[in-house]
Protein backbone atom coordinates (compact mmCIF):
# COMPACT_ATOMS: atom_id res chain seq x y z
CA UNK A 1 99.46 93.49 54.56
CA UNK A 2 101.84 96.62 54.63
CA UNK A 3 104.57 94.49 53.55
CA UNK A 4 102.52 92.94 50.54
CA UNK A 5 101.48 96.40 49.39
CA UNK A 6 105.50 97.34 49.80
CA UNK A 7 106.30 94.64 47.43
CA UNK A 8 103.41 95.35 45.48
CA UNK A 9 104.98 99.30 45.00
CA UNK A 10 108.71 97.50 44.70
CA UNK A 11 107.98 95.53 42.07
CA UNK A 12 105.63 98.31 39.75
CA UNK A 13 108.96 100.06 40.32
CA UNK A 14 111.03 98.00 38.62
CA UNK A 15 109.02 97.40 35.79
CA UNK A 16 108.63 100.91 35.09
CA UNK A 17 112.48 101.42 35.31
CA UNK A 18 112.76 98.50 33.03
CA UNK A 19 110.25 100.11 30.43
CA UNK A 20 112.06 102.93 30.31
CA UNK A 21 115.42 101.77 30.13
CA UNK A 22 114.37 98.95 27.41
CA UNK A 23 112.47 101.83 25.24
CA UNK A 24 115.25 103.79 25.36
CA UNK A 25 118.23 101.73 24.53
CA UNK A 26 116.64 98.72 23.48
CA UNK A 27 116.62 94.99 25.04
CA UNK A 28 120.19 93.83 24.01
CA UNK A 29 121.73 96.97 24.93
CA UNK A 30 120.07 97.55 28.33
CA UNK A 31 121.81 96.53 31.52
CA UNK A 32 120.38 95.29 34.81
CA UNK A 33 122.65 98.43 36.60
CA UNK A 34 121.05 100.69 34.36
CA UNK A 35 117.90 99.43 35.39
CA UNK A 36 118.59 99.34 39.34
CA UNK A 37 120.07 102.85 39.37
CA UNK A 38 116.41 103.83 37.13
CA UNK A 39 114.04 102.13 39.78
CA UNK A 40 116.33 103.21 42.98
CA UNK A 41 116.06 99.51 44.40
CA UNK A 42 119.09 97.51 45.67
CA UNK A 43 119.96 94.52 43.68
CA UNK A 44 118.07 91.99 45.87
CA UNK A 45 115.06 93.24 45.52
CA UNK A 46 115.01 93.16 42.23
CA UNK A 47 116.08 89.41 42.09
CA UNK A 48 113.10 89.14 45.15
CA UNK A 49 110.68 89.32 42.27
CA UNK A 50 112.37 88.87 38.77
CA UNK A 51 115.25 86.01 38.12
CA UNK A 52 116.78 87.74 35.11
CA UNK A 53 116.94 90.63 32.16
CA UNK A 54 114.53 88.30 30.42
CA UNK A 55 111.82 87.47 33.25
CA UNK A 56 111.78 91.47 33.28
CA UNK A 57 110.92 91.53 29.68
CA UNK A 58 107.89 88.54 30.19
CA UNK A 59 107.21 91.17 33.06
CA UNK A 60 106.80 94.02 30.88
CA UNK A 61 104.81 92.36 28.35
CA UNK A 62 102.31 91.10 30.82
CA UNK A 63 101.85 94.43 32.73
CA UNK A 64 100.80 95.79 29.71
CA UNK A 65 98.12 92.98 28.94
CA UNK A 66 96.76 93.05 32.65
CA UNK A 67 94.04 95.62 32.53
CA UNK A 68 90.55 95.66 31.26
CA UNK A 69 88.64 98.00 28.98
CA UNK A 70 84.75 98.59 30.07
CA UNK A 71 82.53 95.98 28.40
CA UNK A 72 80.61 96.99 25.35
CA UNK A 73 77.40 95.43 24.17
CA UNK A 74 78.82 95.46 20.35
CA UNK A 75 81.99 92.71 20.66
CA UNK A 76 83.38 94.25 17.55
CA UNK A 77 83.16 97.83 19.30
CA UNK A 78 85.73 96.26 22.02
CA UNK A 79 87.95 95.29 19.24
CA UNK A 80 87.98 98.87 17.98
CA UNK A 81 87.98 100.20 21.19
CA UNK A 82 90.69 98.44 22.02
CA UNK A 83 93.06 99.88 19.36
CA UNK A 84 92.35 102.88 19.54
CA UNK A 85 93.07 102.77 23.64
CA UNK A 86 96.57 101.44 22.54
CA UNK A 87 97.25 103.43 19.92
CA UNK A 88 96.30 106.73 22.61
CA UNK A 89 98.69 104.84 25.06
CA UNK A 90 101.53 104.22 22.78
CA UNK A 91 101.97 108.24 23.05
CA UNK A 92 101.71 108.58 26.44
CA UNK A 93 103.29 105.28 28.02
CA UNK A 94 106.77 103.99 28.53
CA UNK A 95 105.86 100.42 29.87
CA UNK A 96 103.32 100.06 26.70
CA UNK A 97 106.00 101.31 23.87
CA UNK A 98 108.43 99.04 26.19
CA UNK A 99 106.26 96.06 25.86
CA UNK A 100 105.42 96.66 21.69
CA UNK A 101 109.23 97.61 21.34
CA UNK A 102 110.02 94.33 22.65
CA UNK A 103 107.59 92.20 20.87
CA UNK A 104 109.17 93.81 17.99
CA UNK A 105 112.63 94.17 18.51
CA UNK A 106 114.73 92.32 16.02
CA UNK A 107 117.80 92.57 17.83
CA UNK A 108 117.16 90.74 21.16
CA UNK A 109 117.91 87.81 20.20
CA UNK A 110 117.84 85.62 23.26
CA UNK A 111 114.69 86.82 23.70
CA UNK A 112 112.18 84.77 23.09
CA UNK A 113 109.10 87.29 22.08
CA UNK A 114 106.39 84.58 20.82
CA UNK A 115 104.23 84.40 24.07
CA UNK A 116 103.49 88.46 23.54
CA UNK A 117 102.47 87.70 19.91
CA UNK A 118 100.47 84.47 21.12
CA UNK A 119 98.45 86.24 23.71
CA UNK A 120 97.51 90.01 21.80
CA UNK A 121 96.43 87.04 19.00
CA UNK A 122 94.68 85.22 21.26
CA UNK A 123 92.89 88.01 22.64
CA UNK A 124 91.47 89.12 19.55
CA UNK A 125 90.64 85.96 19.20
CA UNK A 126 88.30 85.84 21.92
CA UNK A 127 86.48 89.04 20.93
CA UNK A 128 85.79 87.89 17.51
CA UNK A 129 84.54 85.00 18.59
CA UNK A 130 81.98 87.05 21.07
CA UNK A 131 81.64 89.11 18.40
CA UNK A 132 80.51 86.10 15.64
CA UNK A 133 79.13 84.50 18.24
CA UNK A 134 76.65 87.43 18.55
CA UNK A 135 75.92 87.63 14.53
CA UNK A 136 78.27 90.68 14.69
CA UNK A 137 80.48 89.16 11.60
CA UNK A 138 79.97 88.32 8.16
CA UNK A 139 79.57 84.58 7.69
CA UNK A 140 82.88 83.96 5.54
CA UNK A 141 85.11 85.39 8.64
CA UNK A 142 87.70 83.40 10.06
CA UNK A 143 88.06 84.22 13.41
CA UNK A 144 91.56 82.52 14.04
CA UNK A 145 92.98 84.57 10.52
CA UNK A 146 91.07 87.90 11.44
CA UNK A 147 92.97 87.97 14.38
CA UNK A 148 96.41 87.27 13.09
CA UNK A 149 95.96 89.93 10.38
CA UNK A 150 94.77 92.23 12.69
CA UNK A 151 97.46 92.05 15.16
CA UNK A 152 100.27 92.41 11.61
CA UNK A 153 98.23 95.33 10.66
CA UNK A 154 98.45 97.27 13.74
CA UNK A 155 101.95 96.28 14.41
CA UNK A 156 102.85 97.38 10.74
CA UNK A 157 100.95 101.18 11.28
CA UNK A 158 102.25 101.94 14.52
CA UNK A 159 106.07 100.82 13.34
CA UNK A 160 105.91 103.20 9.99
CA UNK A 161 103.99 105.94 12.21
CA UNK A 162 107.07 105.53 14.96
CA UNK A 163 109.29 105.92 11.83
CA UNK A 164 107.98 108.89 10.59
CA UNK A 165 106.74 111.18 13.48
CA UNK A 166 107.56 109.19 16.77
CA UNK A 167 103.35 107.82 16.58
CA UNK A 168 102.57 111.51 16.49
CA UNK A 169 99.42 110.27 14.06
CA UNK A 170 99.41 106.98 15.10
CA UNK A 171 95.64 107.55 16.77
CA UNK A 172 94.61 108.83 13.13
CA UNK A 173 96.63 106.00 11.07
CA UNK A 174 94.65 103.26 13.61
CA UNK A 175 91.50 104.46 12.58
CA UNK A 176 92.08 104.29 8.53
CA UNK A 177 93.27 101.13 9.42
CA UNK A 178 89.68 100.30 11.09
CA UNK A 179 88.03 102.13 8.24
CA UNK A 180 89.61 100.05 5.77
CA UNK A 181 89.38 96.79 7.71
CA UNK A 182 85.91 96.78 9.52
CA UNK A 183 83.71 96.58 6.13
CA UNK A 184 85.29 93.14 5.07
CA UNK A 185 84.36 91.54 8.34
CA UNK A 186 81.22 93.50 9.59
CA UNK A 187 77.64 92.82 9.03
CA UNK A 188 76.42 96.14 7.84
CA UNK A 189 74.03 96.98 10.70
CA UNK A 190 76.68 96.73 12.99
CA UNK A 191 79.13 98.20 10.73
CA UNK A 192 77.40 101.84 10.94
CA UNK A 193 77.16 101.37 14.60
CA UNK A 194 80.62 101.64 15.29
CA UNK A 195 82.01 104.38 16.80
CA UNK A 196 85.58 104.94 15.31
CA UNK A 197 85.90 108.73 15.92
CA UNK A 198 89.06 110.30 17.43
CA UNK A 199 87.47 111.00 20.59
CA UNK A 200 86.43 107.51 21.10
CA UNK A 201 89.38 106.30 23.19
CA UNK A 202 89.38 109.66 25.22
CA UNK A 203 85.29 108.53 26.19
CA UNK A 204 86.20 105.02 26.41
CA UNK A 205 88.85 105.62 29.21
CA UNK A 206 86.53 108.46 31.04
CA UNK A 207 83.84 105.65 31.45
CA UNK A 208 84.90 104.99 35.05
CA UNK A 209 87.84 102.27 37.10
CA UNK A 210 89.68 99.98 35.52
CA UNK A 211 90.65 96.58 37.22
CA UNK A 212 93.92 96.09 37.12
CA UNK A 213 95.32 92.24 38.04
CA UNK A 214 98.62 92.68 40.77
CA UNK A 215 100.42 89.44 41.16
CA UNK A 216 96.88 87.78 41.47
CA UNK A 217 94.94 90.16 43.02
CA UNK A 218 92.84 93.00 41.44
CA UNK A 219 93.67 96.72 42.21
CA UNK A 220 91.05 99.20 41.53
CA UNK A 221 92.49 102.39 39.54
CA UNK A 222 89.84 105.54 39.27
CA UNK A 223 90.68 107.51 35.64
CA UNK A 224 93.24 104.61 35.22
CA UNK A 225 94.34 104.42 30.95
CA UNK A 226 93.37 100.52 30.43
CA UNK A 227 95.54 97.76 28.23
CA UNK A 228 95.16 94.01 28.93
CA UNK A 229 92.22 93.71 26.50
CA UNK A 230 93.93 96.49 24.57
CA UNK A 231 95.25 93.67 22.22
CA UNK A 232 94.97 94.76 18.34
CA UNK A 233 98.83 94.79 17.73
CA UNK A 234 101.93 94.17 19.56
């Protein structure tokens, strides 16, 4: 058990390392030495658990889809919620600007950054379907092109807020987005329900733990800053 909570540690290491090294120079220019000499690990054990610069990528990406937000009763509240938890995160997090810098990064080439498109699409997917599913939606919604323009819309704001302030209004930009987005797709009811305020991440992540999936097991965070359902943009 020690042992598998070593490797547990080891390998949260090395992904962090690899966040930071990959948000700050990029996925092309980044170096596997760069990265051991970050995470303090000897070579082998960073082979023990990732093959290549690549598999450390797909690692990044899914750390930062493997944690849940708390459940709402309004499915379309998730979907908000879950934007404005990324956009707060996107500020504060290397892995998660690692893991949107790499979805995004036109340079890398040999990378092949489709699977971290499919599944932030695919997750909003779900919720919109929960969400029509529950009469949440106007009847003309597609669920399958909702999603889609929602994840291009997020990734759009938070690239021209990087541009133009590092994301330093990225929180505020997210929720003009919302503001212009939610009233084509919302029954009205539900619509004035929806709590898009700039405090709502800050409540949203002070709700309690957050599972977070290790490798196939579930760790148990308390104040933890969520992500895997935090899916509106890559």
């Amino acid at each position: 058990m020690a042992r598998q909570e070593r490797a547990i540690r080891t390998r949260r290491t090395i992904l962090e390392a690899a966040a930071a090294v990959f948000d700050e120079r990029g996925y092309t220019s980044a170096t596997i030495g760069e990265i051991l000499d970050r995470a303090g690990v000897t070579k082998g054990a960073l082979y023990f658990h990732f093959g290549s610069k690549e598999e450390l990528a797909v690692g990044v990406f899914e750390e930062q889809l493997g944690i849940t937000l708390p459940p709402q009763s309004s499915k379309l509240q998730e979907l908000v919620d879950s934007g404005l938890v990324l956009a707060r995160r996107l500020r504060s997090e290397p892995l998660v600007r690692a893991s949107v810098g790499l979805a995004l990064d036109q340079g890398a080439m040999d990378l092949d950054r489709t699977p971290a498109f499919r599944m932030w699409i695919d997750q909003n997917v779900q919720m919109l379907a929960e969400a029509k599913a529950q009469g949440e939606l106007l009847p003309h919604v597609d669920v399958a092109e909702t999603a889609e323009l929602l994840v291009g819309s997020f990734s759009g704001v938070q690239l021209l807020s990087q541009l133009r302030c590092q994301r330093q209004d990225l929180e505020r930009r997210i929720i003009v987005m919302f503001e212009h987005f939610l009233p084509s797709i919302a029954v009205p009811a539900v619509l004035a329900r929806l709590d898009i305020s700039a405090e709502r991440a800050e409540r949203v992540l002070a709700q309690g733990q957050v599972e977070v999936p290790v490798q196939g097991r579930v760790q148990v965070q308390e104040g933890a800053v969520p992500a895997a359902q935090v899916s509106s943009g890559a």
